[in-house]
C-alpha atoms as a PDB file:
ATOM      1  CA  UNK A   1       0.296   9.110 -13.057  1.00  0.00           C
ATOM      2  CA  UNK A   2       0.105  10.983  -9.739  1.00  0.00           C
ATOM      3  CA  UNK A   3       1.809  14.481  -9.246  1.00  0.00           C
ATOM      4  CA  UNK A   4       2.468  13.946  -5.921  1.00  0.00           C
ATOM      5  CA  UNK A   5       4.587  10.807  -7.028  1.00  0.00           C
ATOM      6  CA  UNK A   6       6.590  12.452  -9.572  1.00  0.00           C
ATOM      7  CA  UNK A   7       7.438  15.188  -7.679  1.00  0.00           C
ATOM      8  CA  UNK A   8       8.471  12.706  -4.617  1.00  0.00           C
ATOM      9  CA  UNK A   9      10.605  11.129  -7.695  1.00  0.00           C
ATOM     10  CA  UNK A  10      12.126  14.121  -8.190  1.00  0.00           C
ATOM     11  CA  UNK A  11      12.721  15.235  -4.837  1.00  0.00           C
ATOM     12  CA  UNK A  12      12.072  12.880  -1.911  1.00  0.00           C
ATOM     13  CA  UNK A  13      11.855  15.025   1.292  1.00  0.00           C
ATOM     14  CA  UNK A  14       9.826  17.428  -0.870  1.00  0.00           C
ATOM     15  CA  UNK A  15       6.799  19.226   1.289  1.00  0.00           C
ATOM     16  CA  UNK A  16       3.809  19.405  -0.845  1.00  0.00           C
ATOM     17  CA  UNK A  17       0.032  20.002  -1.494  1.00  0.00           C
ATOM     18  CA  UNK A  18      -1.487  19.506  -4.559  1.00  0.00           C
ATOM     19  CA  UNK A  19      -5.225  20.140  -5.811  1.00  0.00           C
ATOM     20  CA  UNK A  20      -6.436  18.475  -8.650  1.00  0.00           C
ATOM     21  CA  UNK A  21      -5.063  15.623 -11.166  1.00  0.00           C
ATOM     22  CA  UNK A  22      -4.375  17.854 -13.729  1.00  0.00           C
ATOM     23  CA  UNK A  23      -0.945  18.798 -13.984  1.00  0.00           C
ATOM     24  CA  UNK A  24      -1.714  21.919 -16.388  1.00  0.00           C
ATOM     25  CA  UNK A  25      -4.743  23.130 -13.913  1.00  0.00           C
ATOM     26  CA  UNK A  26      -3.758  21.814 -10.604  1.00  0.00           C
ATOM     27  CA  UNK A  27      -2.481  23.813  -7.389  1.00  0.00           C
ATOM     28  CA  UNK A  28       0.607  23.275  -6.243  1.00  0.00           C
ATOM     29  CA  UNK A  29       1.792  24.641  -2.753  1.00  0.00           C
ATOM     30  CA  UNK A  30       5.324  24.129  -1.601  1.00  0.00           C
ATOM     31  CA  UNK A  31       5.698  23.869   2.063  1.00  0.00           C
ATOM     32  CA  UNK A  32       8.642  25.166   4.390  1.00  0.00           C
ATOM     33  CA  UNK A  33      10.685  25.729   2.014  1.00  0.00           C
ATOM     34  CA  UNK A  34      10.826  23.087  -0.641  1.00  0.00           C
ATOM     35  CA  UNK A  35      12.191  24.624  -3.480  1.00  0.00           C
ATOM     36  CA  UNK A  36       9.367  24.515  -6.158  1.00  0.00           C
ATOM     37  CA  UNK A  37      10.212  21.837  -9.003  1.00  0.00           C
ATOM     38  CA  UNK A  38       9.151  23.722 -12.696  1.00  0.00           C
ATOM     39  CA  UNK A  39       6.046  21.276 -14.305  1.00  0.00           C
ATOM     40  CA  UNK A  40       7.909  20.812 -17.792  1.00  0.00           C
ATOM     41  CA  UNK A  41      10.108  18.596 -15.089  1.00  0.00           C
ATOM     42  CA  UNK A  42       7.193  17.475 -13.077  1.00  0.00           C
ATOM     43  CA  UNK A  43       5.344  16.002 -16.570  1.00  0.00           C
ATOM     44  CA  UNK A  44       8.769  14.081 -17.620  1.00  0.00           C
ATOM     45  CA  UNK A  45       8.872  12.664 -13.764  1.00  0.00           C
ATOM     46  CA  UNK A  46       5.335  11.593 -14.757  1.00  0.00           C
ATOM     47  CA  UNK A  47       6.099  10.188 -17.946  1.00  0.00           C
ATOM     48  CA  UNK A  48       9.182   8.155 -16.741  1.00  0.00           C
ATOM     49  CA  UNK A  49       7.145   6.454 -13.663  1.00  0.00           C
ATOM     50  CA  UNK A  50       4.524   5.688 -16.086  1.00  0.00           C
ATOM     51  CA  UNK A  51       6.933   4.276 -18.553  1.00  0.00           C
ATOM     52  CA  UNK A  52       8.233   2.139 -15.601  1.00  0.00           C
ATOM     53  CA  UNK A  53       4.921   1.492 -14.652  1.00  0.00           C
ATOM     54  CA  UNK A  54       4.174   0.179 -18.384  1.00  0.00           C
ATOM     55  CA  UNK A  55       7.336  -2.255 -18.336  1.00  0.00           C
ATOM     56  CA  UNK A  56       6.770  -3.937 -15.202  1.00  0.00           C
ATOM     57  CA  UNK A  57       3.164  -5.118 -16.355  1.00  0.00           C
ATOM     58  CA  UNK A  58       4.493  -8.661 -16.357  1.00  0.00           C
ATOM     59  CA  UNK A  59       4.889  -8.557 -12.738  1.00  0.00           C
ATOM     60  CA  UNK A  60       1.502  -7.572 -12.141  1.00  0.00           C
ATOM     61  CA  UNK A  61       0.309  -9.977 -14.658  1.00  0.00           C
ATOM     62  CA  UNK A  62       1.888 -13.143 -13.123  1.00  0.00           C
ATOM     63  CA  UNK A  63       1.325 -12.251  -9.261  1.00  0.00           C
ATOM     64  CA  UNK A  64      -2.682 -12.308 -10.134  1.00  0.00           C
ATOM     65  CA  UNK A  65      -2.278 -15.487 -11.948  1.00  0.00           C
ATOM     66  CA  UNK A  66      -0.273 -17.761  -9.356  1.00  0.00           C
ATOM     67  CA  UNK A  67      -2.067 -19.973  -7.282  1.00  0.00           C
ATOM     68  CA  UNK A  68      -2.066 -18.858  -3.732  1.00  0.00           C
ATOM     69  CA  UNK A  69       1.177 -19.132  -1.960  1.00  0.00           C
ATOM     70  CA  UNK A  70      -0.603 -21.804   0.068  1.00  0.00           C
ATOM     71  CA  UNK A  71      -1.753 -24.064  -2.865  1.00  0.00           C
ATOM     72  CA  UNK A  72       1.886 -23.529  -3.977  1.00  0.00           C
ATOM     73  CA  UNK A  73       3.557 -25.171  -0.965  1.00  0.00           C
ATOM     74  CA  UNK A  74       0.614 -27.635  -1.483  1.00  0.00           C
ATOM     75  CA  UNK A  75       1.768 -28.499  -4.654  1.00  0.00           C
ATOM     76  CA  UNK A  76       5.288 -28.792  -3.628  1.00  0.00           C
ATOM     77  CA  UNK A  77       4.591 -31.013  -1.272  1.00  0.00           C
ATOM     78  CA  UNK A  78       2.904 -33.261  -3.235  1.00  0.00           C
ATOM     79  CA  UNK A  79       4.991 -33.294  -6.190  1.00  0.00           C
ATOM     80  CA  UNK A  80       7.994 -34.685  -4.016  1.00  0.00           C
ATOM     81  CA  UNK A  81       6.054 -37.046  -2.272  1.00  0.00           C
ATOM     82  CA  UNK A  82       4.442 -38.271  -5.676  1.00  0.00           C
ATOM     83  CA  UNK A  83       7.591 -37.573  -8.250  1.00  0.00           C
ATOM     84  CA  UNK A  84       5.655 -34.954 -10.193  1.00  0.00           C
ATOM     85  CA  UNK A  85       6.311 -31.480 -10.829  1.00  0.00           C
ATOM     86  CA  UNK A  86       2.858 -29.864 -11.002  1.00  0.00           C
ATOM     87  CA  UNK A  87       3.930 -26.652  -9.243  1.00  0.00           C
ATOM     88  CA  UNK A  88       6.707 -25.989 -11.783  1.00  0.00           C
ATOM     89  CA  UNK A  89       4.788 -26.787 -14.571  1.00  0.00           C
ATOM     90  CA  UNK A  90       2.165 -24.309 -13.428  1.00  0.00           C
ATOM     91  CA  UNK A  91       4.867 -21.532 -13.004  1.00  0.00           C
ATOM     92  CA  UNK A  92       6.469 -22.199 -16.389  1.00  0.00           C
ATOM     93  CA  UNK A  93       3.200 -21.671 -17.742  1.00  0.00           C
ATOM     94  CA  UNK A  94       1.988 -18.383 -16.182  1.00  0.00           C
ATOM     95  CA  UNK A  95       5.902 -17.153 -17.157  1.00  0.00           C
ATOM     96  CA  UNK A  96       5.575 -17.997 -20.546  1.00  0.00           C
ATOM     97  CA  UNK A  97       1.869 -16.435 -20.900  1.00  0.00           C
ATOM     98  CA  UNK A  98       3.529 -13.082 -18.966  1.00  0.00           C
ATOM     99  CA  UNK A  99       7.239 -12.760 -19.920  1.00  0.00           C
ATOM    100  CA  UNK A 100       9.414 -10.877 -18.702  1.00  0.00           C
ATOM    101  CA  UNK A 101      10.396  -8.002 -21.379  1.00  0.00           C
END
């Protein structure tokens, strides 16, 4: 997870620089006066945004799996022209492959 994130997490209008990925090695510079954040609280702003990260993989899942939004209206269109539901039978599926937790 990035550092710059979790300390953005921590403190939004936080005025940063940070060199490296590390959080044990890198360089951290606070800038006009943002009041430094300790790393012990930077690592468990890391860990939570991963953990969120993590739970939400379901979203990412499904939104590479749908059709294109175009072939969706597509498929709308045609199943209420025809009487079919094709498009929700499509979205069923890709929800049931990727639930939601």
């Amino acid at each position: 997870m990035d550092i710059t994130k979790a300390i953005l997490h921590l403190n939004p209008h936080a005025l940063v620089h940070v060199i490296g990925s590390d959080l044990d090695t890198c360089e951290i510079t606070w800038v006009d006066g943002t009041p430094p954040i300790e790393k012990a609280d930077i690592r468990t702003a890391m860990e939570t945004l991963y953990a969120q990260y993590q739970a939400n993989d379901y979203q990412r899942q499904r939104a590479v799996t749908y059709w294109p939004l175009a072939d969706q209206l597509d498929a709308m269109y045609w199943d209420r022209k025809n009487g079919t539901n094709i498009w929700e039978q499509h979205i069923e599926a890709v929800k049931n492959k990727f639930p939601k937790p």
